[in-house]
PDB file of N, CA and C in Angstrom:
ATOM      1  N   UNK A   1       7.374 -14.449  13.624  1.00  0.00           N
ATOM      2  CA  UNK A   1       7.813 -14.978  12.365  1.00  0.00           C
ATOM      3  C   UNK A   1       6.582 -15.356  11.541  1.00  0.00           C
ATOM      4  N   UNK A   2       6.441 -14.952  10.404  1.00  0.00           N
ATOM      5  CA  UNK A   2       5.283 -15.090   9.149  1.00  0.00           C
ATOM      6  C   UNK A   2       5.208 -16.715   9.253  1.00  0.00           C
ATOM      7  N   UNK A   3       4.125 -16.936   9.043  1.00  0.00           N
ATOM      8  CA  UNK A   3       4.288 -19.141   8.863  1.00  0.00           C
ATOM      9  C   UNK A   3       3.232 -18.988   7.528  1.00  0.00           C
ATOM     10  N   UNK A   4       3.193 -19.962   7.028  1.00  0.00           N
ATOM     11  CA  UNK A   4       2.878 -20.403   5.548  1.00  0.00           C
ATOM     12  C   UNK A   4       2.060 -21.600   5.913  1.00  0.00           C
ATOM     13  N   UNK A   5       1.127 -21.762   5.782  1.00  0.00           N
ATOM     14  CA  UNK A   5      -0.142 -23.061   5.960  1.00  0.00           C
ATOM     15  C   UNK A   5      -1.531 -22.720   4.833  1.00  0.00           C
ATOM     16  N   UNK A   6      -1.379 -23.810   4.023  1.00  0.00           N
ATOM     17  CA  UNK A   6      -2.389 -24.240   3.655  1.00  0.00           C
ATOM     18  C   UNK A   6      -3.722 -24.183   4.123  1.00  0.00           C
ATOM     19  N   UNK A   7      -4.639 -23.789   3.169  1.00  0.00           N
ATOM     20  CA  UNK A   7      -6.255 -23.660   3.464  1.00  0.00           C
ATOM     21  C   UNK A   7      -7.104 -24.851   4.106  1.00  0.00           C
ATOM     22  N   UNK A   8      -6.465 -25.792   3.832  1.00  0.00           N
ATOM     23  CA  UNK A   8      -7.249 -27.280   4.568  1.00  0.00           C
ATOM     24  C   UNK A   8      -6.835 -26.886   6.402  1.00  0.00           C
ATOM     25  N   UNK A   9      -5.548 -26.162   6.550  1.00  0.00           N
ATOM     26  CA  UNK A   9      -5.592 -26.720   8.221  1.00  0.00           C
ATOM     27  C   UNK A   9      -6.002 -25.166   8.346  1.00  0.00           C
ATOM     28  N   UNK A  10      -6.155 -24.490   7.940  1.00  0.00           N
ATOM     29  CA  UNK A  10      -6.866 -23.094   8.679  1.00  0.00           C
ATOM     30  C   UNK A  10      -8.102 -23.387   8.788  1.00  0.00           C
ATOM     31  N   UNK A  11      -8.811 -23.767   7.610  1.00  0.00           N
ATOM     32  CA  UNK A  11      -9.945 -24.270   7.790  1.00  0.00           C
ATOM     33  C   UNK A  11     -10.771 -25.182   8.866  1.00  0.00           C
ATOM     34  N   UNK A  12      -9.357 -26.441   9.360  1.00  0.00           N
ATOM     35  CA  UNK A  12      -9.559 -27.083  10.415  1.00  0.00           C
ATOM     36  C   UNK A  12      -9.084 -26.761  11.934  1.00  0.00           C
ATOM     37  N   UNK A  13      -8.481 -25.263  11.829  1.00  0.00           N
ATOM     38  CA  UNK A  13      -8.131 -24.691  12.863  1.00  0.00           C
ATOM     39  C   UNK A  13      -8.219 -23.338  12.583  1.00  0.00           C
ATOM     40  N   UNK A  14      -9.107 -22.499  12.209  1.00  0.00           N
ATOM     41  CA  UNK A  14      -9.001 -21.226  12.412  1.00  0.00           C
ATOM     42  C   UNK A  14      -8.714 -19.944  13.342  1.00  0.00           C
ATOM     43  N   UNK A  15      -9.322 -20.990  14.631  1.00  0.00           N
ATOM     44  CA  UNK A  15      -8.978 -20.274  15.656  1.00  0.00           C
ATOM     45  C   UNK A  15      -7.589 -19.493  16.259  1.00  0.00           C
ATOM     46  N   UNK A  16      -7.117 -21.084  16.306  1.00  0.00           N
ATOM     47  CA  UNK A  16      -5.092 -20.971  16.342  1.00  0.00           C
ATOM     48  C   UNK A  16      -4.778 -20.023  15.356  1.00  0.00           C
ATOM     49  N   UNK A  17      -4.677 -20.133  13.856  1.00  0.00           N
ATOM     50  CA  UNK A  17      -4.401 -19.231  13.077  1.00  0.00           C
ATOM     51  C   UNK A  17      -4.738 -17.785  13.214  1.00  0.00           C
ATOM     52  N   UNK A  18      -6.350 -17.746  13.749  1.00  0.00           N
ATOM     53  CA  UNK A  18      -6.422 -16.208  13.932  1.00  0.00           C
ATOM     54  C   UNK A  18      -5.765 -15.351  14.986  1.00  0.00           C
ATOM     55  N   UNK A  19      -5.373 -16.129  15.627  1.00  0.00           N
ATOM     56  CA  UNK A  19      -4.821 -15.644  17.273  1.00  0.00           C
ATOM     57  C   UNK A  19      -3.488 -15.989  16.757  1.00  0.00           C
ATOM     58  N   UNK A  20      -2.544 -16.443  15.391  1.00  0.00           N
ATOM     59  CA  UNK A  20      -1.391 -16.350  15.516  1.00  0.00           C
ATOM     60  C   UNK A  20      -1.387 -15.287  14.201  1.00  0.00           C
ATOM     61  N   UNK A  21      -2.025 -14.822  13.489  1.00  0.00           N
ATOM     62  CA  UNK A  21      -1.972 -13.773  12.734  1.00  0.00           C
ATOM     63  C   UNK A  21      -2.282 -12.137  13.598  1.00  0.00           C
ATOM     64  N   UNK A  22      -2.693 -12.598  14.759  1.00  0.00           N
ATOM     65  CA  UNK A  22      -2.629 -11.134  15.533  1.00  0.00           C
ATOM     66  C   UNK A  22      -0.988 -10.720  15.789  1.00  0.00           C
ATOM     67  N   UNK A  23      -0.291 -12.026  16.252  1.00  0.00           N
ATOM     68  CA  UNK A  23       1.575 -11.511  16.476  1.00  0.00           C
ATOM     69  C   UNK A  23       1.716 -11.234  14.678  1.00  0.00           C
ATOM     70  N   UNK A  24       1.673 -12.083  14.067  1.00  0.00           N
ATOM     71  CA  UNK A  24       2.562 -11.907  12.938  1.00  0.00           C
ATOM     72  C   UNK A  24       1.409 -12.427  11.554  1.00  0.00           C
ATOM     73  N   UNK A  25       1.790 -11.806  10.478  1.00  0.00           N
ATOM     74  CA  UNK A  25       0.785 -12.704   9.236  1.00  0.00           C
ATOM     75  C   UNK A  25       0.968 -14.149   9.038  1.00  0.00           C
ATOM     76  N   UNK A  26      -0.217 -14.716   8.725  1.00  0.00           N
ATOM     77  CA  UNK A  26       0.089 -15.979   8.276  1.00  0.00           C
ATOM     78  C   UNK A  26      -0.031 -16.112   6.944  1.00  0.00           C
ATOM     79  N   UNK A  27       0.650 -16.463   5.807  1.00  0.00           N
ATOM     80  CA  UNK A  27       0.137 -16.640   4.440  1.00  0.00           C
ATOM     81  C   UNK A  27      -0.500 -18.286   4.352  1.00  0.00           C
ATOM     82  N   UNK A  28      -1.552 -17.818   3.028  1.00  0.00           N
ATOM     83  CA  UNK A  28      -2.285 -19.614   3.198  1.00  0.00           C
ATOM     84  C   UNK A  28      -2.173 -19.637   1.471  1.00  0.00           C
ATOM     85  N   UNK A  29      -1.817 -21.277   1.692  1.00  0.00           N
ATOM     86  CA  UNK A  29      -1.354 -21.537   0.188  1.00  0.00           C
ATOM     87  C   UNK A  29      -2.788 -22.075  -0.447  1.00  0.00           C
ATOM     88  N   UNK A  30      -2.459 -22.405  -1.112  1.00  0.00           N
ATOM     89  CA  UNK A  30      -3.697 -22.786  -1.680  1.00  0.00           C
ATOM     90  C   UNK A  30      -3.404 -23.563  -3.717  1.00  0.00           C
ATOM     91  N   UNK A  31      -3.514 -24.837  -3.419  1.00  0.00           N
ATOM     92  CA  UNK A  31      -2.665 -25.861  -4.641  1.00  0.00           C
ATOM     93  C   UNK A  31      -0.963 -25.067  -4.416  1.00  0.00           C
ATOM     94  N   UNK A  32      -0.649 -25.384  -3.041  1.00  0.00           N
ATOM     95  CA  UNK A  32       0.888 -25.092  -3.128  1.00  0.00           C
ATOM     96  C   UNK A  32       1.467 -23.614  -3.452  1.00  0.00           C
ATOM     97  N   UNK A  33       0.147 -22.875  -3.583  1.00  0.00           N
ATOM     98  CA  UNK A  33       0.907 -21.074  -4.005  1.00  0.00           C
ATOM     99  C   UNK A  33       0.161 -20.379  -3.096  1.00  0.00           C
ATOM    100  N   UNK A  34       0.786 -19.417  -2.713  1.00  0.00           N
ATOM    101  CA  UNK A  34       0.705 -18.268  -1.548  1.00  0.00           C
ATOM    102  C   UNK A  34      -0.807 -17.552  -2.274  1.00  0.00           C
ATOM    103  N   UNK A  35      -1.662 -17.543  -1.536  1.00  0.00           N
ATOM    104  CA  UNK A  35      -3.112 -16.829  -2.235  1.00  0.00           C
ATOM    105  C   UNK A  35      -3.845 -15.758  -1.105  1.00  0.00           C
ATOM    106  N   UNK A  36      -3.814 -15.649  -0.043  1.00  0.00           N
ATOM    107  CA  UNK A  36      -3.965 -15.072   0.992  1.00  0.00           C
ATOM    108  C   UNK A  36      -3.203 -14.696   1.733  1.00  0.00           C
ATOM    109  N   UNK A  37      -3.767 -13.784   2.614  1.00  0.00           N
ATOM    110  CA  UNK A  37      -2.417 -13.661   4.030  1.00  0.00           C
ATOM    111  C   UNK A  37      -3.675 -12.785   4.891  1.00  0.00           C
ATOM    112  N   UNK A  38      -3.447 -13.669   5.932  1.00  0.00           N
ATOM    113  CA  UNK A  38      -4.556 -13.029   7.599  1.00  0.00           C
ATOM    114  C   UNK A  38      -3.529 -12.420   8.056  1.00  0.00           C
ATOM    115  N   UNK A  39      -4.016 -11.248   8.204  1.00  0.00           N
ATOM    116  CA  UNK A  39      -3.227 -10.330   9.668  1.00  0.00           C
ATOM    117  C   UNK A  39      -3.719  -9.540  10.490  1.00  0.00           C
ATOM    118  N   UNK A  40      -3.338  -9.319  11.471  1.00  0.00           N
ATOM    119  CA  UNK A  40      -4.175  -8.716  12.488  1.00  0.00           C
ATOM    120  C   UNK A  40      -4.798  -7.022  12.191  1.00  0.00           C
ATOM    121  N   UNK A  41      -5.750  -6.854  12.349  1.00  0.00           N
ATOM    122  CA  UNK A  41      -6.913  -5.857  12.157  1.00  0.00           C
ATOM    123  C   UNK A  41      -5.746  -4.668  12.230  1.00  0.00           C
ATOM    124  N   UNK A  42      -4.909  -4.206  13.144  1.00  0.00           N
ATOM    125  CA  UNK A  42      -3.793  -2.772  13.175  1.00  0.00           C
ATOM    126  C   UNK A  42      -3.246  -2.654  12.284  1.00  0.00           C
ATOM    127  N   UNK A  43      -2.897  -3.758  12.110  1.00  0.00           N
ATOM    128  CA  UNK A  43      -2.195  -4.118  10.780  1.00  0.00           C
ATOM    129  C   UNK A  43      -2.445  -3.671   9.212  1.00  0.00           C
ATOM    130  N   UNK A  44      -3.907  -3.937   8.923  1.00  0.00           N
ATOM    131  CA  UNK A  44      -4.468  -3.666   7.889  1.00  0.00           C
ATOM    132  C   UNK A  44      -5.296  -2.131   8.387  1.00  0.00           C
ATOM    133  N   UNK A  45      -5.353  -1.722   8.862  1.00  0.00           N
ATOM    134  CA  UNK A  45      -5.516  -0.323   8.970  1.00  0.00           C
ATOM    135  C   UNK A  45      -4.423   0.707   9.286  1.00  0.00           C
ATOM    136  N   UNK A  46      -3.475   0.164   8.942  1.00  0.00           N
ATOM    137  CA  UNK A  46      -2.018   1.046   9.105  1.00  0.00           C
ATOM    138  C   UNK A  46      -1.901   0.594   7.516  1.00  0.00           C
ATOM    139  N   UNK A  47      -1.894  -0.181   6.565  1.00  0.00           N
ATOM    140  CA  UNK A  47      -1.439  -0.395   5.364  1.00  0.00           C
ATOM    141  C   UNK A  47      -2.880   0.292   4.658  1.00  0.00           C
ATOM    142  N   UNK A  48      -4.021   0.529   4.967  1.00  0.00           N
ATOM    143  CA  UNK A  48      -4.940   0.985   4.213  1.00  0.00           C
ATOM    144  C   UNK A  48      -4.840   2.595   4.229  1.00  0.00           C
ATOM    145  N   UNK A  49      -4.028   2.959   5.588  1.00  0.00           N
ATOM    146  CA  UNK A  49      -3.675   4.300   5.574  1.00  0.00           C
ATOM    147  C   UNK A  49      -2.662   4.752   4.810  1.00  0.00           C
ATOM    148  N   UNK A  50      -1.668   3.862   3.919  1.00  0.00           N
ATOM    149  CA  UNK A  50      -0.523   4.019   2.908  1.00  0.00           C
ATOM    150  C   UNK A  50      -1.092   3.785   1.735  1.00  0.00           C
ATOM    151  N   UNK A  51      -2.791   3.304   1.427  1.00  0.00           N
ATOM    152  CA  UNK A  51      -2.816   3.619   0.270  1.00  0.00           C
ATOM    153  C   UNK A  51      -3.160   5.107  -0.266  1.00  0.00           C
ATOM    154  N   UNK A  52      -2.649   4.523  -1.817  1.00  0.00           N
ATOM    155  CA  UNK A  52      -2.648   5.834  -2.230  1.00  0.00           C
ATOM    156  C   UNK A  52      -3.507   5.885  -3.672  1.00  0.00           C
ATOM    157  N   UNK A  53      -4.239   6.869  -4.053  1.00  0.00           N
ATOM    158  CA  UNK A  53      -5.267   6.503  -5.237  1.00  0.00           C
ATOM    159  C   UNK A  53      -4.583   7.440  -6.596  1.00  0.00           C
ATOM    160  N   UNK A  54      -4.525   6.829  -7.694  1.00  0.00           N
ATOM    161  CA  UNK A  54      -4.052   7.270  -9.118  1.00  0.00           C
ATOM    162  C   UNK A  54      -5.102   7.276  -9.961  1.00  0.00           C
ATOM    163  N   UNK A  55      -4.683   9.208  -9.703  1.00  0.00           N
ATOM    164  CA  UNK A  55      -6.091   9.434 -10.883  1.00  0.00           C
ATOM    165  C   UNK A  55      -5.214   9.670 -12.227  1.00  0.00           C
ATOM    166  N   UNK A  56      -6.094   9.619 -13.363  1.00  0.00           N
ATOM    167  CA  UNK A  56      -5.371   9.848 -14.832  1.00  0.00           C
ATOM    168  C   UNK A  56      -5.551  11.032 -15.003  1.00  0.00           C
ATOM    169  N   UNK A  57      -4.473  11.577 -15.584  1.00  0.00           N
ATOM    170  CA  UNK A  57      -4.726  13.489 -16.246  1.00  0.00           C
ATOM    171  C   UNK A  57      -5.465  13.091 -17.449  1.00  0.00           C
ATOM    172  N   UNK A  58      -6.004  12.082 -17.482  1.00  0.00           N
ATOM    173  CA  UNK A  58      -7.133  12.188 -19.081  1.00  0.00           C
ATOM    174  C   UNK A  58      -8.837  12.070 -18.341  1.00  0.00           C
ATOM    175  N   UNK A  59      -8.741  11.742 -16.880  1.00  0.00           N
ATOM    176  CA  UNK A  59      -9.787  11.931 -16.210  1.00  0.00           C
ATOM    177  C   UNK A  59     -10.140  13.595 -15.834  1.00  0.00           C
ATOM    178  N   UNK A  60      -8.746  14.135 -16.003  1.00  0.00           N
ATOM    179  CA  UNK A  60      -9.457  15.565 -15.524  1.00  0.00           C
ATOM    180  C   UNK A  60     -10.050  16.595 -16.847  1.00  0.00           C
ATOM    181  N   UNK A  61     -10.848  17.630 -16.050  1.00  0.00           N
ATOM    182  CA  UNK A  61     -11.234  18.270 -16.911  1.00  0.00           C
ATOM    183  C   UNK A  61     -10.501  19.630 -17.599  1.00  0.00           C
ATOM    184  N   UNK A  62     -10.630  20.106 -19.148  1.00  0.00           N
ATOM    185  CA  UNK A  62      -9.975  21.224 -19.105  1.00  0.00           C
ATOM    186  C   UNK A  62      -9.915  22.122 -17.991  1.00  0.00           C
ATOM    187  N   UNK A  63     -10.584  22.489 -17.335  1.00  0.00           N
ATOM    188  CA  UNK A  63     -10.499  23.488 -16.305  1.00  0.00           C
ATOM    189  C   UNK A  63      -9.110  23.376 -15.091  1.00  0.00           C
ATOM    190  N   UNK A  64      -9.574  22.524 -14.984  1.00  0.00           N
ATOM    191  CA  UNK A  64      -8.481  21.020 -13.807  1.00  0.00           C
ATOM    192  C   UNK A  64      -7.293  21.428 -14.160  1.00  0.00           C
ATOM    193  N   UNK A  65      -7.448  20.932 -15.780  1.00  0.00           N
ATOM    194  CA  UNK A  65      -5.419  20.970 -16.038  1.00  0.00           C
ATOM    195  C   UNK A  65      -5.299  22.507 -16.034  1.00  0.00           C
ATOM    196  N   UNK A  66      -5.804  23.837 -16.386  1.00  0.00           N
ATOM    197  CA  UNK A  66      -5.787  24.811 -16.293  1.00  0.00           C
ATOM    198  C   UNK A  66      -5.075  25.469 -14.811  1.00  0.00           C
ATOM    199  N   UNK A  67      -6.070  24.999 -14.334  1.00  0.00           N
ATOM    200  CA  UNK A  67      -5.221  25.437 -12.936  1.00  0.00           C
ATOM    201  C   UNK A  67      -4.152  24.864 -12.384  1.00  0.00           C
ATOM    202  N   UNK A  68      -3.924  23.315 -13.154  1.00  0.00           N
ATOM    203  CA  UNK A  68      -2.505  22.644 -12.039  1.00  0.00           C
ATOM    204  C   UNK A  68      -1.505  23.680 -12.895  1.00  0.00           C
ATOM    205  N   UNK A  69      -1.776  24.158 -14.504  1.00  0.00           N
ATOM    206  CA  UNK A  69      -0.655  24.647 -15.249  1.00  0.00           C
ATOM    207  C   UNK A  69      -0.296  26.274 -14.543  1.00  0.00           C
ATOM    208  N   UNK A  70      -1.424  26.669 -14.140  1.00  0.00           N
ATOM    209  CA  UNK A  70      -0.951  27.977 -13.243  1.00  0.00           C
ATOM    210  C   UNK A  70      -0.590  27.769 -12.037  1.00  0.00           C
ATOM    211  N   UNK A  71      -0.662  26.911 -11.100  1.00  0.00           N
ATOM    212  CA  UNK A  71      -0.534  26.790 -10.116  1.00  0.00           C
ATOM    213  C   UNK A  71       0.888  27.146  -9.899  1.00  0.00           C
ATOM    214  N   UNK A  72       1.597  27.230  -8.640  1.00  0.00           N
ATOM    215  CA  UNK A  72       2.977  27.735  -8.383  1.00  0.00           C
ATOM    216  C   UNK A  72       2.906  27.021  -6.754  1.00  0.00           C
ATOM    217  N   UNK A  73       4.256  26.343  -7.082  1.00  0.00           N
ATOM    218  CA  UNK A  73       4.688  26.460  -5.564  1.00  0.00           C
ATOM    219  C   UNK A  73       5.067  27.483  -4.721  1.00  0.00           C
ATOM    220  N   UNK A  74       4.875  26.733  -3.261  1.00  0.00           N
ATOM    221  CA  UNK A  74       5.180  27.635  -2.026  1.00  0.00           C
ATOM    222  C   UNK A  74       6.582  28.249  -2.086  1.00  0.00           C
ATOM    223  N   UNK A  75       7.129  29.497  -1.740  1.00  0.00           N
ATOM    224  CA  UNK A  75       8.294  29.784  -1.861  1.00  0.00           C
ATOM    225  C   UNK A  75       9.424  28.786  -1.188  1.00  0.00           C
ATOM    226  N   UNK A  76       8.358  28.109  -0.125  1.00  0.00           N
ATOM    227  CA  UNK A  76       9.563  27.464   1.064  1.00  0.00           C
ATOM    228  C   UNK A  76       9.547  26.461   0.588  1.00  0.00           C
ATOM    229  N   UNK A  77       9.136  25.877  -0.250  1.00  0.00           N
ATOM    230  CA  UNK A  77       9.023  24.790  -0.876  1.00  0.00           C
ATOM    231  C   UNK A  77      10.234  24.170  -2.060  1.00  0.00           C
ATOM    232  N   UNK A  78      11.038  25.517  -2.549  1.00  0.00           N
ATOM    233  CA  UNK A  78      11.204  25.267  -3.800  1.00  0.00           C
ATOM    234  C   UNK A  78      13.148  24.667  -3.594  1.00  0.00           C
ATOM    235  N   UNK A  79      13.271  23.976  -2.800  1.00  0.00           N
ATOM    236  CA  UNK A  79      13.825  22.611  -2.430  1.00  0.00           C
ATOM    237  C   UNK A  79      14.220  21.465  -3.455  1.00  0.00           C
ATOM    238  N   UNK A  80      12.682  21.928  -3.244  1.00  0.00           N
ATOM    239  CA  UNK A  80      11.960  20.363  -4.525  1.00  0.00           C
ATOM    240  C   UNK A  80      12.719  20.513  -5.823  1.00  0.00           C
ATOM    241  N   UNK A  81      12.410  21.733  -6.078  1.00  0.00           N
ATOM    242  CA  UNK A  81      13.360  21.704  -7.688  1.00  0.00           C
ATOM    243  C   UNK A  81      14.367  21.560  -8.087  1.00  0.00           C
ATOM    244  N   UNK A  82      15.168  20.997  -7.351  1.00  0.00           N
ATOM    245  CA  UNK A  82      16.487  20.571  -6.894  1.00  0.00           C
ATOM    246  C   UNK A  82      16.683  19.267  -7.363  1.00  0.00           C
ATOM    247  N   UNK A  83      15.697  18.668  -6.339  1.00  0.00           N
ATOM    248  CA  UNK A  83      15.283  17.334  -6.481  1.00  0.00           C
ATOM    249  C   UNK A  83      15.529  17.011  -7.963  1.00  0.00           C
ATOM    250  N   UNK A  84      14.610  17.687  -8.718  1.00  0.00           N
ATOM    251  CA  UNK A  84      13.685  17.562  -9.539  1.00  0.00           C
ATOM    252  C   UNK A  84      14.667  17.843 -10.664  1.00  0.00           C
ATOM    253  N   UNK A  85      15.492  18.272 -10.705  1.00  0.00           N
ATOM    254  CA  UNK A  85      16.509  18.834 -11.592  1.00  0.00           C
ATOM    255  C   UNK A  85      17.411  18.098 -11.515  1.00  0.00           C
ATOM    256  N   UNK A  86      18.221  17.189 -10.596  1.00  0.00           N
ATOM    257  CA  UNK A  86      18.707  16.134 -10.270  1.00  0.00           C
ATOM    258  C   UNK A  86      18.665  14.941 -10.446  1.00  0.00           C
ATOM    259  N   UNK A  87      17.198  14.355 -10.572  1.00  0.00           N
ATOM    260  CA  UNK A  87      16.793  13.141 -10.912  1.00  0.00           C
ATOM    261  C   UNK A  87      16.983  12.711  -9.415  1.00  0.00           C
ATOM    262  N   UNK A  88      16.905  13.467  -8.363  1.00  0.00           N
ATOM    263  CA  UNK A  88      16.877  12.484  -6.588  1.00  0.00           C
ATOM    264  C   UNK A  88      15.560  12.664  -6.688  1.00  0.00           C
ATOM    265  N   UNK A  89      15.048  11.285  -6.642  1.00  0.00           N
ATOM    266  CA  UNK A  89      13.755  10.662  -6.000  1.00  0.00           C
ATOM    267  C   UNK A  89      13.695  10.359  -4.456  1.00  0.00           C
ATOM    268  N   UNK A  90      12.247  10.141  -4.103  1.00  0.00           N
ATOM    269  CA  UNK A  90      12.093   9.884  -2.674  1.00  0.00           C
ATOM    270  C   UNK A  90      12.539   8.279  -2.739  1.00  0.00           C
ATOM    271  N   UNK A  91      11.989   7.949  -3.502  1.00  0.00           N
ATOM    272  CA  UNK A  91      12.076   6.244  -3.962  1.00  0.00           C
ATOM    273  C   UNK A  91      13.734   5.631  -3.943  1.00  0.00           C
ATOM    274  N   UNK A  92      14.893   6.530  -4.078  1.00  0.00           N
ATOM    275  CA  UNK A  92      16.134   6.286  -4.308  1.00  0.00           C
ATOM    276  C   UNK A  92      16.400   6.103  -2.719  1.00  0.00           C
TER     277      UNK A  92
END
């Protein structure tokens, strides 16, 4: 279960806290609002593996957009346009 403690007793017990953020996160408040959260090291390298980076199509170059505009999907692929024609998201 997640526990919620303030920066004064982590500070005065870090230890406990770090060894109870290995089972589960701890969030630490800080003037009464949630500002941190310790969790164990698997943890944050399983969520750093879900990030995901957003580039801008005003970062790319003419050439760039050139080819995404020719580009073509895989035949086995074309599923998707279904999707896509539908308005079904992965997100739904």
């Amino acid at each position: 279960m997640t526990s919620t403690v303030t920066a004064a007793a982590v500070s005065k017990n870090f230890g406990a806290y770090q060894d109870a953020a290995v089972r589960d996160p701890v969030i630490i408040t800080k003037n009464g609002r949630p500002r941190t959260v310790l969790i164990a090291y698997e943890d944050y390298l399983r969520l750093t593996k879900r990030d995901r980076r957003v580039e801008l199509t005003a970062a790319l170059s003419d050439d760039e957009l050139a080819e995404i505009e020719a580009s073509s999907m895989d035949q086995g692929r074309d599923h998707f346009n279904s999707e896509l024609l539908t308005g079904k998201h992965a997100a739904d």
